[in-house]
N, C-alpha and C. Protein backbone atom coordinates (compact mmCIF):
# COMPACT_ATOMS: atom_id res chain seq x y z
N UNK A 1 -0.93 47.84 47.49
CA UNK A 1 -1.95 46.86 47.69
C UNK A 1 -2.74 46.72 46.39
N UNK A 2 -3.41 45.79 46.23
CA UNK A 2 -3.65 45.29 45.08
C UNK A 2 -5.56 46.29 44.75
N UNK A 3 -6.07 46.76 44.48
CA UNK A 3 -6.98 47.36 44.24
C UNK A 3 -8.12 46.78 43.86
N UNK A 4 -7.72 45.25 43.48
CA UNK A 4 -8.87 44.42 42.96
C UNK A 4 -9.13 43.66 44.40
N UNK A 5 -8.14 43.45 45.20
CA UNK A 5 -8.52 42.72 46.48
C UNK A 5 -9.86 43.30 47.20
N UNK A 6 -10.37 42.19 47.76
CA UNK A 6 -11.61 42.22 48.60
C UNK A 6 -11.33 41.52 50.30
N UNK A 7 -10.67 42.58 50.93
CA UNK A 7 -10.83 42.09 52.28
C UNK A 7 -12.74 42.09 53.17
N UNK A 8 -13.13 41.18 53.34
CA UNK A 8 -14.58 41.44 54.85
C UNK A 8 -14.34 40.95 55.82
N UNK A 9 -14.57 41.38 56.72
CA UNK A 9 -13.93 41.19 57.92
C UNK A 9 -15.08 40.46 58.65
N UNK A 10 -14.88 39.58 59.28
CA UNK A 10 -15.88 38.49 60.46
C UNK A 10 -15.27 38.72 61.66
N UNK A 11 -16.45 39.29 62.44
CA UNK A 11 -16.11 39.67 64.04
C UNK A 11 -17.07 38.49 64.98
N UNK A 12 -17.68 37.46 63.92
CA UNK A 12 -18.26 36.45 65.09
C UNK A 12 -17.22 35.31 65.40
N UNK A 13 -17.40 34.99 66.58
CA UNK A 13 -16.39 34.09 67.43
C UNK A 13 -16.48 32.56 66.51
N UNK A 14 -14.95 32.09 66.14
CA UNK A 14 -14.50 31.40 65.64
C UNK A 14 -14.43 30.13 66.14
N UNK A 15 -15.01 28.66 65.97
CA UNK A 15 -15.14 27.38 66.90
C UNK A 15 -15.95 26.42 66.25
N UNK A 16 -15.94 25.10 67.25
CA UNK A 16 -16.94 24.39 66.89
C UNK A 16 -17.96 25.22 67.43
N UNK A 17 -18.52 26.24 68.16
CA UNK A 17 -20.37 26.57 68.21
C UNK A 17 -20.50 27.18 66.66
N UNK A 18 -19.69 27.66 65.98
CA UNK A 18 -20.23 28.30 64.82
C UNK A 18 -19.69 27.93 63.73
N UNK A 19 -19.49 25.85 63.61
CA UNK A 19 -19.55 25.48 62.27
C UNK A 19 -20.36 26.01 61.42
N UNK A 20 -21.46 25.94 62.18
CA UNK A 20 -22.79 26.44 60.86
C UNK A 20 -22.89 27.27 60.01
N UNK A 21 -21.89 28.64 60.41
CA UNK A 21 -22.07 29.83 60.16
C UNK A 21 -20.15 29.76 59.31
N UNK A 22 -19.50 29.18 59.73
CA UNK A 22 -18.16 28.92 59.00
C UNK A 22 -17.61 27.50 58.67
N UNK A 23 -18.59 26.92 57.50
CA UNK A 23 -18.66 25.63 56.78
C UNK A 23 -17.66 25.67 56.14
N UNK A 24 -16.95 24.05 55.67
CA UNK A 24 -16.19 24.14 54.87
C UNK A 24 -16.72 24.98 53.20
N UNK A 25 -17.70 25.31 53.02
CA UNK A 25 -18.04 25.41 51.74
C UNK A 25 -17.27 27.05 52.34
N UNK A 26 -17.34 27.52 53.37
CA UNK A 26 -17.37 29.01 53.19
C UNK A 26 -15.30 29.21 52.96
N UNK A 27 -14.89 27.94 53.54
CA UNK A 27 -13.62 27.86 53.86
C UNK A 27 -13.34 28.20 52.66
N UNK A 28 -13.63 26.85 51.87
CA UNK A 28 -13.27 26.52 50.35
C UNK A 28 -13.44 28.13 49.92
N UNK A 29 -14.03 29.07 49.77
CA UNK A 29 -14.56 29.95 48.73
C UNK A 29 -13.40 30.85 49.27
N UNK A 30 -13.06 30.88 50.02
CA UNK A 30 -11.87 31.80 50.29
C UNK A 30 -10.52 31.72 49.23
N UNK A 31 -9.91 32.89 49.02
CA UNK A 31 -8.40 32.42 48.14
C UNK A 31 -7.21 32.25 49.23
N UNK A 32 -7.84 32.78 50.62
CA UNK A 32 -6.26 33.12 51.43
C UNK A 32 -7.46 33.43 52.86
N UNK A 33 -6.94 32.91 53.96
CA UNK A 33 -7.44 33.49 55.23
C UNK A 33 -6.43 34.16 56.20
N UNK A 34 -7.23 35.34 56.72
CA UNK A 34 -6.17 36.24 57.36
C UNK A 34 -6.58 36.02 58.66
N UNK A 35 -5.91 36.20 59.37
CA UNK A 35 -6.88 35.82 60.79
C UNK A 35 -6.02 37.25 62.07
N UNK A 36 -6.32 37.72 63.47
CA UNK A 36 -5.89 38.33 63.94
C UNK A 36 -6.46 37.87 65.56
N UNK A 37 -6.76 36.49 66.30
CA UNK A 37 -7.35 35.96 67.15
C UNK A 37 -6.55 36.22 68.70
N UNK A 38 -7.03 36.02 69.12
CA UNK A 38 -6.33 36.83 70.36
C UNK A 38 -6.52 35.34 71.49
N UNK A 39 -6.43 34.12 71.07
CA UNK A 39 -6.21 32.60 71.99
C UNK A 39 -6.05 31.91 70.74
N UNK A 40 -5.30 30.95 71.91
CA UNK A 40 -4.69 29.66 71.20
C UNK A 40 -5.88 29.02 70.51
N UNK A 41 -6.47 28.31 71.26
CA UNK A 41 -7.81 27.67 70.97
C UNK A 41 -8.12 28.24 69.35
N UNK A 42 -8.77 29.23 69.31
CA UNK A 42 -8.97 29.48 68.22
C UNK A 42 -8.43 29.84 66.61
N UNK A 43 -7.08 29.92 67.04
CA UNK A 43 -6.01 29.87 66.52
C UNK A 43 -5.75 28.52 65.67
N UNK A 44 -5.40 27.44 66.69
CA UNK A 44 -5.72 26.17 66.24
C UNK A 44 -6.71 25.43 65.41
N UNK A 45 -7.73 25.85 66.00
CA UNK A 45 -8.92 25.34 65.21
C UNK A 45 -9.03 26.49 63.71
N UNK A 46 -8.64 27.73 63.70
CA UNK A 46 -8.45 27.65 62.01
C UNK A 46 -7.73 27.53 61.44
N UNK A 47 -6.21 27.32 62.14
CA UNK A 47 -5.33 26.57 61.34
C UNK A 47 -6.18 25.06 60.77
N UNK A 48 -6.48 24.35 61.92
CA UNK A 48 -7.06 22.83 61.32
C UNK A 48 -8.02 23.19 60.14
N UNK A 49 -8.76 24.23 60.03
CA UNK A 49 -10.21 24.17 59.16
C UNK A 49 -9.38 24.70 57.77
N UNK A 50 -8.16 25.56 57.73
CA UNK A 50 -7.92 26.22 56.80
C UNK A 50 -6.80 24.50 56.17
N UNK A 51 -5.61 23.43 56.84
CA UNK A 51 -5.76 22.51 56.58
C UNK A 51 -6.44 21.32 55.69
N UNK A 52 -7.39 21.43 56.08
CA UNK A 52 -8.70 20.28 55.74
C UNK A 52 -9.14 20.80 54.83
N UNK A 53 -9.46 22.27 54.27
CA UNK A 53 -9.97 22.72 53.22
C UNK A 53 -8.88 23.08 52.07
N UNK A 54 -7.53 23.10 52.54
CA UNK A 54 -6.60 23.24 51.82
C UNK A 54 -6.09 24.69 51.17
N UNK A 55 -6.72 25.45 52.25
CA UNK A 55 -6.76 27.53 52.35
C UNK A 55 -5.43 27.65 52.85
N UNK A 56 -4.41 28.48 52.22
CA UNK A 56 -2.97 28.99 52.48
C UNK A 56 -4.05 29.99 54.01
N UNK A 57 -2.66 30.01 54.73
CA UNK A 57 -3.43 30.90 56.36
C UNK A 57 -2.39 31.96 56.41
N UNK A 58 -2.91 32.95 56.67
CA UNK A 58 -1.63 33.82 57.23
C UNK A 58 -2.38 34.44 58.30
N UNK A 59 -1.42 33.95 59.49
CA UNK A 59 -2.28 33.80 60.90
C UNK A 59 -0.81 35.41 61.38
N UNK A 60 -1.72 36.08 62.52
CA UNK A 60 -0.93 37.04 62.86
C UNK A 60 -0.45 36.38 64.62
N UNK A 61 0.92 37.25 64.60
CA UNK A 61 1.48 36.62 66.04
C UNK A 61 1.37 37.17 67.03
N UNK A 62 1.82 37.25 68.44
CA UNK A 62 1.84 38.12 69.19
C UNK A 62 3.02 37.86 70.41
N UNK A 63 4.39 37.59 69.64
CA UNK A 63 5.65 37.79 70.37
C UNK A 63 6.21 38.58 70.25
N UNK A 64 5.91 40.19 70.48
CA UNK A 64 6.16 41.19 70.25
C UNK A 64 6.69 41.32 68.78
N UNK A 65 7.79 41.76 68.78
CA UNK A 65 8.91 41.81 67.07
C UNK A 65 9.07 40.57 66.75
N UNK A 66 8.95 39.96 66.97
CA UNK A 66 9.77 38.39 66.49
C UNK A 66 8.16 37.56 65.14
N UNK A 67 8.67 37.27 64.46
CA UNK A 67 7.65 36.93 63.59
C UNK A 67 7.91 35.20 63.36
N UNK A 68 7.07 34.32 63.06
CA UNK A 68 7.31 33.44 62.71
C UNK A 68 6.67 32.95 61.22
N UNK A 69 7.54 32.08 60.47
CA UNK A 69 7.10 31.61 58.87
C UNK A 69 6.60 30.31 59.20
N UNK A 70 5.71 29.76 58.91
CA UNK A 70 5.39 28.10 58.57
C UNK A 70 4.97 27.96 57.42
N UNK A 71 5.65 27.14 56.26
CA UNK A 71 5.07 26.91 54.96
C UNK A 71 4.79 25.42 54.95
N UNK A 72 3.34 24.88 54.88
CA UNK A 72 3.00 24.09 54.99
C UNK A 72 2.78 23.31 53.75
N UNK A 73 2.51 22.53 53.26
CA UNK A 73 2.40 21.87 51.89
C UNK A 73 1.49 20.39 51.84
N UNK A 74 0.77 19.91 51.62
CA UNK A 74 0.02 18.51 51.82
C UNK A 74 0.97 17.57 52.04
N UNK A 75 0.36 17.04 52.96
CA UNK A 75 1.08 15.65 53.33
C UNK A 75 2.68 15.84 53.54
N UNK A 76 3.25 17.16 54.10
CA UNK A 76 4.34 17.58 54.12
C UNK A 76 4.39 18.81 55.08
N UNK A 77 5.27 19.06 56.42
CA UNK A 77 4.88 19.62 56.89
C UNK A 77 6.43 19.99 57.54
N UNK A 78 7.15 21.69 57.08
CA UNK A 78 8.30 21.98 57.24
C UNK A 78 8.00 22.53 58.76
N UNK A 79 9.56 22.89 59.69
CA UNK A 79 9.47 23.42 61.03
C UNK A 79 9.23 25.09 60.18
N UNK A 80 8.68 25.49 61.28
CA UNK A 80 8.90 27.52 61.67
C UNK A 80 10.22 27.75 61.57
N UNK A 81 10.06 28.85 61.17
CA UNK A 81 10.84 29.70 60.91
C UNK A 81 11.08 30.86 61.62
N UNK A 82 12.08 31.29 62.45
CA UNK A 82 11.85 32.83 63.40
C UNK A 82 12.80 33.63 62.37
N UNK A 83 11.77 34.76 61.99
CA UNK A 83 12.32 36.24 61.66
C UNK A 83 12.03 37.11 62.83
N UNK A 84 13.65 38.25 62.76
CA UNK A 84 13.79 38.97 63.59
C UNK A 84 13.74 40.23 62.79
N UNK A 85 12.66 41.25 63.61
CA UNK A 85 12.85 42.62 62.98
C UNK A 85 13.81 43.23 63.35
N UNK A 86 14.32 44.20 61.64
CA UNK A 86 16.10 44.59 62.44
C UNK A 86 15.54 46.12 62.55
């Protein structure tokens, strides 16, 4: 792992009630968002915010072993990808 990295972790609930508190300005300042959400709903909505601000996402899954890739690109938008753990 990289030693210069700076993970902080946000445990307040992710949505429209707490634009205020997760603005695009806060989006923008990010290099990469990690996320670990436990519903769709919210899932979605930071895929859309990480989108619109133009933040690479690496969202975590929960189909047991089975992992999925989406590499997204502006105005370009490839299918998933299923990796299988061997």
């Amino acid at each position: 792992m990289n030693p210069a990295l700076k993970v902080e972790p946000h445990l307040k609930k992710v949505g429209p009630d707490t634009e205020d508190l997760y603005t695009d300005g806060f989006f923008k300042e990010q290099d990469i968002v990690v996320n670990a959400l436990d519903n769709i709903a919210a899932r979605l909505y930071v895929d859309a915010r990480c989108v619109t601000n133009q933040r690479p996402l690496l969202e975590s899954g929960t189909l047991a072993t089975k992992g999925h890739v989406q590499v997204r690109r502006e105005k370009q938008l490839q299918q998933p990808v299923s990796v299988k753990k061997k």
